[in-house]
N, C-alpha and C. Protein backbone atom coordinates (compact mmCIF):
# COMPACT_ATOMS: atom_id res chain seq x y z
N UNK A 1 -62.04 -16.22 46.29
CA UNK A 1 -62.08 -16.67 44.91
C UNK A 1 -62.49 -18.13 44.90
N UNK A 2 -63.61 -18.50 44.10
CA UNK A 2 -63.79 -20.11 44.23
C UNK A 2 -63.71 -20.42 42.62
N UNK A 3 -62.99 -21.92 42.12
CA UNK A 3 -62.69 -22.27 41.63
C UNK A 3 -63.22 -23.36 41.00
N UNK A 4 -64.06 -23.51 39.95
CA UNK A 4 -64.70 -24.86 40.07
C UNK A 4 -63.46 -25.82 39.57
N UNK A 5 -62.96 -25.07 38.36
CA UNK A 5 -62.45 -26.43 37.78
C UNK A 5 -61.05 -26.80 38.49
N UNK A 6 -60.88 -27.99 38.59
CA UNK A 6 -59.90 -28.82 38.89
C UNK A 6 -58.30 -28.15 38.54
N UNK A 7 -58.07 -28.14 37.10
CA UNK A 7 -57.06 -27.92 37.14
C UNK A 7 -57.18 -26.30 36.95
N UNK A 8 -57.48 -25.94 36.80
CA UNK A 8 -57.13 -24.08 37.00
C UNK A 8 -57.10 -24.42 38.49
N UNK A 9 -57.67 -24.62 39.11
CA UNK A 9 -57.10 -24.68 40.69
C UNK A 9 -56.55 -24.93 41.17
N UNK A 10 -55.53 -26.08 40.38
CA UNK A 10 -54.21 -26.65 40.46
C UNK A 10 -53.08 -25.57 40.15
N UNK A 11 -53.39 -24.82 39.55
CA UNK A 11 -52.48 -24.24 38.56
C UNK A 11 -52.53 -23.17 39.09
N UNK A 12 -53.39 -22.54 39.99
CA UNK A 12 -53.69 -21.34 40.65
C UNK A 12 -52.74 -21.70 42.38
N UNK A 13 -53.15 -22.40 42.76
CA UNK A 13 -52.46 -23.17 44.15
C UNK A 13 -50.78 -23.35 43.78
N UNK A 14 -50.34 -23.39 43.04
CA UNK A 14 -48.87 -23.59 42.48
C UNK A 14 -47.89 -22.07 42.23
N UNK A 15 -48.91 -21.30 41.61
CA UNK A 15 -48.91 -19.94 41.35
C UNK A 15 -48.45 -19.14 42.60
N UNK A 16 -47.45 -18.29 42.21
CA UNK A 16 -47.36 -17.47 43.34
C UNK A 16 -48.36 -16.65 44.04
N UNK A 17 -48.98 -16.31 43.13
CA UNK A 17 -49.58 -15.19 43.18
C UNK A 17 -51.21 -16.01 43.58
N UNK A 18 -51.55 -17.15 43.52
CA UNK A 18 -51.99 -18.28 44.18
C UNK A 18 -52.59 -18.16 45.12
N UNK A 19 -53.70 -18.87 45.32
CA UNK A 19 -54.66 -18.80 46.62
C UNK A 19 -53.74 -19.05 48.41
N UNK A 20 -52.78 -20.08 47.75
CA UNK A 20 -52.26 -20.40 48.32
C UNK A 20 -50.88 -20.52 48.65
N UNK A 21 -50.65 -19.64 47.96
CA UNK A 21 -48.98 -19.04 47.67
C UNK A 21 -48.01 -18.88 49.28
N UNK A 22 -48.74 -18.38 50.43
CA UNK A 22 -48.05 -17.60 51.15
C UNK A 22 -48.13 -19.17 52.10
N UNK A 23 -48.81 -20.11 51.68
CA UNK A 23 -48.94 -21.31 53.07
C UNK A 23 -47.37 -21.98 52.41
N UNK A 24 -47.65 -22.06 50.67
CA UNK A 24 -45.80 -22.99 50.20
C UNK A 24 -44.72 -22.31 51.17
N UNK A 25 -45.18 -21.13 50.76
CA UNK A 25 -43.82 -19.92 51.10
C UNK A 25 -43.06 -20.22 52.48
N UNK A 26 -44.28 -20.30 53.20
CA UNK A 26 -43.99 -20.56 55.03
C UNK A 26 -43.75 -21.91 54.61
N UNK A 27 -43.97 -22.77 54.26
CA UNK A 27 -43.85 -24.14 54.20
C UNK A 27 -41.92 -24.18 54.23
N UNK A 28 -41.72 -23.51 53.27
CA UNK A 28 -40.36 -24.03 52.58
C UNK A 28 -39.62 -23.10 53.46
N UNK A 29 -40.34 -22.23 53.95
CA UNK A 29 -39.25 -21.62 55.04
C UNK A 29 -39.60 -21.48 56.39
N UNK A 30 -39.96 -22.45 57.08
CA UNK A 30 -40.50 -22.39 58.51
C UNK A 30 -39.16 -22.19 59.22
N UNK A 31 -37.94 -22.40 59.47
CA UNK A 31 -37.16 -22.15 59.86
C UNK A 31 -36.75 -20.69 59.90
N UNK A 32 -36.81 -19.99 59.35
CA UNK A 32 -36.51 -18.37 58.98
C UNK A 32 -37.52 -17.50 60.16
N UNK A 33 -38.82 -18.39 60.86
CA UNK A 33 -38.98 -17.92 62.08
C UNK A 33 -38.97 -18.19 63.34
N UNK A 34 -38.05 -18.55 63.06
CA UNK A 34 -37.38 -19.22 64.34
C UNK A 34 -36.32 -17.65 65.19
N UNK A 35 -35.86 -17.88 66.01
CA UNK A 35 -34.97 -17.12 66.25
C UNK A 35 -33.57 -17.08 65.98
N UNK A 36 -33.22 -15.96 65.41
CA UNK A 36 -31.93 -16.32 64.98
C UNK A 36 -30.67 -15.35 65.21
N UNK A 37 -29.41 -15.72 65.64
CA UNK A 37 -28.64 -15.13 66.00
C UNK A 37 -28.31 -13.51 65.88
N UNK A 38 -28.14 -12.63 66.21
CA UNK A 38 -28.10 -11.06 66.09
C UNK A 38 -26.84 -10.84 66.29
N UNK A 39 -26.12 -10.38 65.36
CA UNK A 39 -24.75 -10.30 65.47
C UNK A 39 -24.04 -8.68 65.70
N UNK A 40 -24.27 -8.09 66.61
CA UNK A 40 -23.65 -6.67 66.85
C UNK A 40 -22.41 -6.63 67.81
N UNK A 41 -21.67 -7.61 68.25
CA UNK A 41 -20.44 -7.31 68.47
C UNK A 41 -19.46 -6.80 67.94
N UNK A 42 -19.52 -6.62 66.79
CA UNK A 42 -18.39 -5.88 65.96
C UNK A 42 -19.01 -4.60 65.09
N UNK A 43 -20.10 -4.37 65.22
CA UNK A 43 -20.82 -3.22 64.92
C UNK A 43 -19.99 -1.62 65.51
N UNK A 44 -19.60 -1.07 64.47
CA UNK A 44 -19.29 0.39 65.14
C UNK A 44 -20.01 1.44 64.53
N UNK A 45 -20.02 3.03 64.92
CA UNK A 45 -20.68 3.91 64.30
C UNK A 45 -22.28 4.07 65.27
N UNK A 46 -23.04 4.90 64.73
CA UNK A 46 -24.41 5.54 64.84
C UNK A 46 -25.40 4.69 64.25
N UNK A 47 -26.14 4.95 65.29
CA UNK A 47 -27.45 4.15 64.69
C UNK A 47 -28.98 4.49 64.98
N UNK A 48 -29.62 4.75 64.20
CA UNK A 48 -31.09 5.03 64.43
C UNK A 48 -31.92 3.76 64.58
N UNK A 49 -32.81 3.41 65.33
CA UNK A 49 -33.87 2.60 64.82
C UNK A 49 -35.54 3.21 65.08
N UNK A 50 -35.79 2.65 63.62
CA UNK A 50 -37.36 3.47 63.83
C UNK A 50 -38.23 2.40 63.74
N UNK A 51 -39.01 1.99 64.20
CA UNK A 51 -39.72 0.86 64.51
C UNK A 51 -41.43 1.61 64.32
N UNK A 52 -42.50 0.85 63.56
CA UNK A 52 -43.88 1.11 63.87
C UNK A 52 -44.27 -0.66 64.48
N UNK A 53 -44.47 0.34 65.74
CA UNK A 53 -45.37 -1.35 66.51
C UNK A 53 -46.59 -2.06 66.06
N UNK A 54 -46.63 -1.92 65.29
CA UNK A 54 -48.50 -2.23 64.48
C UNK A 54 -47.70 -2.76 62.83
N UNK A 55 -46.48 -2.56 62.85
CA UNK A 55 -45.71 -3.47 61.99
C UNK A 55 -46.35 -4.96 61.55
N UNK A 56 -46.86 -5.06 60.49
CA UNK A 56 -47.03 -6.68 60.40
C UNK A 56 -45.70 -7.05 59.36
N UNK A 57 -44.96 -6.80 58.91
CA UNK A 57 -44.45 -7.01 57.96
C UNK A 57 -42.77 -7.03 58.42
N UNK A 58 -42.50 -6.68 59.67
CA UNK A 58 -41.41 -7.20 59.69
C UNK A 58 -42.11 -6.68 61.66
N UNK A 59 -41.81 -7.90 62.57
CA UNK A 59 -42.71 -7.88 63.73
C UNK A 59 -42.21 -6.83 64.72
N UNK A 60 -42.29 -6.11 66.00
CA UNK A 60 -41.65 -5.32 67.35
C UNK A 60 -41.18 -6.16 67.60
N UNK A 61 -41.34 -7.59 68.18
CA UNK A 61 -40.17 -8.67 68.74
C UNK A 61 -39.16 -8.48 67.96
N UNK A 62 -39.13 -8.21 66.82
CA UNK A 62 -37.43 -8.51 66.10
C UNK A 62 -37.02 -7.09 66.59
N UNK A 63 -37.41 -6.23 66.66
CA UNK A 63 -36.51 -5.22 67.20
C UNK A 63 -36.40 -5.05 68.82
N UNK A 64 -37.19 -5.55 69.35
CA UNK A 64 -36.87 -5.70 70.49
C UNK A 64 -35.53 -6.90 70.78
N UNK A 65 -36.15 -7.43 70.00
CA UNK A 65 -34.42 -8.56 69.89
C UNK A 65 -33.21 -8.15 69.75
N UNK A 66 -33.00 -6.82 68.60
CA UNK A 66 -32.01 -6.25 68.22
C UNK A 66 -31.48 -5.33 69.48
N UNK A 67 -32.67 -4.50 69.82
CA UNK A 67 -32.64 -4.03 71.11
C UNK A 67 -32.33 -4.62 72.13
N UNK A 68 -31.90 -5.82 72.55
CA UNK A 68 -31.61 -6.17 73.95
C UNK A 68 -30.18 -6.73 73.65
N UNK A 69 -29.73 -7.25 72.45
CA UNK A 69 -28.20 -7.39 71.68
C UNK A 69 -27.63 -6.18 71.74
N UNK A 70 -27.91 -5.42 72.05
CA UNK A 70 -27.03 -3.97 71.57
C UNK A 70 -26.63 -3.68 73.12
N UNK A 71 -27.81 -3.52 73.54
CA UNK A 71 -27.56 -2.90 75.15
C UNK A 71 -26.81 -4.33 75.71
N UNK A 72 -26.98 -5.85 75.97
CA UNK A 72 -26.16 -6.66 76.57
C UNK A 72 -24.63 -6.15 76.10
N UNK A 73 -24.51 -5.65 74.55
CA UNK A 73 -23.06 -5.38 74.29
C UNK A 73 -22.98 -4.25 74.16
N UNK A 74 -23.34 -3.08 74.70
CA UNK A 74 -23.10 -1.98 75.24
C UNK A 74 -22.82 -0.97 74.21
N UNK A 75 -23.96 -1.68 73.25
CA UNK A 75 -23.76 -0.37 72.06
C UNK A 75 -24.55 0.48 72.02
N UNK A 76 -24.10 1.87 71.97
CA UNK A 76 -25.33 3.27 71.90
C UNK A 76 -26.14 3.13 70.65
N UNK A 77 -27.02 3.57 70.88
CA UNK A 77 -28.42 4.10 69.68
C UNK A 77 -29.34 5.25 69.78
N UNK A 78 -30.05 5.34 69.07
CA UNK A 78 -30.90 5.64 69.29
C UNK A 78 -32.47 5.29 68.64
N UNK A 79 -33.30 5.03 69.13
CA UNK A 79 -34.76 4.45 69.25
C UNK A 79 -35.68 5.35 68.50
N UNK A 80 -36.95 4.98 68.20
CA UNK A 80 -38.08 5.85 67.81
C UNK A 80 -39.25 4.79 67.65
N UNK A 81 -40.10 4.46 68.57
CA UNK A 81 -40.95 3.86 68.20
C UNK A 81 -42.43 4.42 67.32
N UNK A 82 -42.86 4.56 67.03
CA UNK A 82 -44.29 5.16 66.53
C UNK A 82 -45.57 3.96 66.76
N UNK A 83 -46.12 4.22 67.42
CA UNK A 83 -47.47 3.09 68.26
C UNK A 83 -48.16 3.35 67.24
N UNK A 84 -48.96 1.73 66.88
CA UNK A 84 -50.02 1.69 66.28
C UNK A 84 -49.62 1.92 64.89
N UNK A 85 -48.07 2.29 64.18
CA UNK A 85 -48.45 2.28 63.17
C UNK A 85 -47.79 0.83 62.06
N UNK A 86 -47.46 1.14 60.71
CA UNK A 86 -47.42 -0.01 60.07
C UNK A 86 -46.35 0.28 59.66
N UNK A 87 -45.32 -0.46 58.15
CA UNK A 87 -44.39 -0.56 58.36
C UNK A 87 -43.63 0.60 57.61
N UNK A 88 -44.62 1.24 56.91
CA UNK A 88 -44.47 2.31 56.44
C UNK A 88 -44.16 4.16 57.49
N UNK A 89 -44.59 3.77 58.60
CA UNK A 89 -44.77 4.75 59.59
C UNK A 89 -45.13 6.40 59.08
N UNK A 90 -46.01 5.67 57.78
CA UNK A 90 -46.88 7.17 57.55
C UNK A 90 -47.86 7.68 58.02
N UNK A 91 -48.81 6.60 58.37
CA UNK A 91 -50.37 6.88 59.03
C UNK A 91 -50.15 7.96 60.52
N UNK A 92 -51.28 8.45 60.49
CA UNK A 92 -51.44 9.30 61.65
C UNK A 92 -50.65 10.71 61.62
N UNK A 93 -51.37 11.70 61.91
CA UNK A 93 -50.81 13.31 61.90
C UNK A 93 -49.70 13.43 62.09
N UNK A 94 -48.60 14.23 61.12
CA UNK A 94 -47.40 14.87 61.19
C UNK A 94 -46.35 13.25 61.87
N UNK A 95 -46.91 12.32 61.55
CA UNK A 95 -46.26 11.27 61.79
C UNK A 95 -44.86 11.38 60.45
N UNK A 96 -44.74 11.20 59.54
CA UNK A 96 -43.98 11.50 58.31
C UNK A 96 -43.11 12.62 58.68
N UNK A 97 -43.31 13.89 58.65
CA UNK A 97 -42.91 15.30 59.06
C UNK A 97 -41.95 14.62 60.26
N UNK A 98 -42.44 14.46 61.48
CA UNK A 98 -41.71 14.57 62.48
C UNK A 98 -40.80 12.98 62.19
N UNK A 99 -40.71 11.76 61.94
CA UNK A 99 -39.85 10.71 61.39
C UNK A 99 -38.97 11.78 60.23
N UNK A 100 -39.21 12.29 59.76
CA UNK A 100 -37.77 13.05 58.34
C UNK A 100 -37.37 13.94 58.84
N UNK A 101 -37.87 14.56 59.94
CA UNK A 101 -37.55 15.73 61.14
C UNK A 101 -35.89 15.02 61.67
N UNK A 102 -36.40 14.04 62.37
CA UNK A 102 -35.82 13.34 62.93
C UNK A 102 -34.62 12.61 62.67
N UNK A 103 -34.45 11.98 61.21
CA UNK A 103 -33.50 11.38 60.56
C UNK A 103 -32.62 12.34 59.70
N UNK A 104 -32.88 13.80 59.37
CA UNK A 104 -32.29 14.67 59.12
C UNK A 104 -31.45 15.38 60.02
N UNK A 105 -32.08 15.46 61.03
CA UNK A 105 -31.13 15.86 62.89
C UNK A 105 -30.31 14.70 63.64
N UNK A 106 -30.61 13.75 62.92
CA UNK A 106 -29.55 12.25 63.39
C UNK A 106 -29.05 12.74 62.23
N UNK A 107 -28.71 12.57 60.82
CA UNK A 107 -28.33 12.20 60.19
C UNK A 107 -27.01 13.58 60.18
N UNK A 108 -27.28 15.01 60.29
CA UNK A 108 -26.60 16.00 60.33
C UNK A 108 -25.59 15.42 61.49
N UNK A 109 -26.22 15.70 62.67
CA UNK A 109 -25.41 15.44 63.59
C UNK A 109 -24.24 14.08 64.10
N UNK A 110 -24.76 13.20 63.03
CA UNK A 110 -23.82 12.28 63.28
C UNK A 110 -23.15 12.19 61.24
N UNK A 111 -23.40 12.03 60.39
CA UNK A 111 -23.09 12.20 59.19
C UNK A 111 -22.21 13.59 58.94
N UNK A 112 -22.75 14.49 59.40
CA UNK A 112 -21.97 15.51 58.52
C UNK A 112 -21.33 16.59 59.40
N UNK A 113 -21.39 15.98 60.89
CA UNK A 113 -20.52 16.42 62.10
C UNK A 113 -21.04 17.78 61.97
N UNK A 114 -22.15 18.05 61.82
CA UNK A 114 -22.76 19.65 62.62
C UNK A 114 -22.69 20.07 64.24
């Protein structure tokens, strides 16, 4: 998008929705990627994690993070990665199907004691 005039471009840059919205955003929160404490010592119960590695929107390092907190404190899970996809983990054949496959057979077996 190019802008001639001055202040609409001011006013656009300020704007969330803004050319430049997502540089404030990181600006005001550069700290938030940093690393930050993972707290599962007092965590009890079942747990799924479904992760798409092609995630841009929330990264595999953070779950690999979560993942190495759990096992140092010796908590069970269970995993599901899906390669290549995004954060939605719909893309790619019977990808959907087999993820609701999956969280329905966790979810029976630990939810409703089948």
């Amino acid at each position: 998008m190019r802008v001639e005039n001055t202040k609409l471009k001011n006013r656009l840059s300020e704007h969330p929705k803004g050319r430049d919205w997502r540089k404030s955003i990181y600006k005001k929160n550069r700290n938030c990627n940093r690393a930050r404490p993972i707290f599962v010592e007092g965590f009890t119960g079942k747990l799924l994690l479904i992760h798409g590695t092609g995630d841009d929107n929330v990264h595999y390092q953070g779950a690999e993070r979560l993942i190495n907190e759990l096992i140092k404190h010796n908590k069970q899970f269970k995993f599901m990665a899906y390669p290549n996809r995004a954060h939605r983990t719909s893309s790619g054949k019977n990808t959907m199907l087999h993820s609701h496959a999956m969280q329905v057979e966790f979810f029976e077996r630990h939810l409703l004691n089948r």
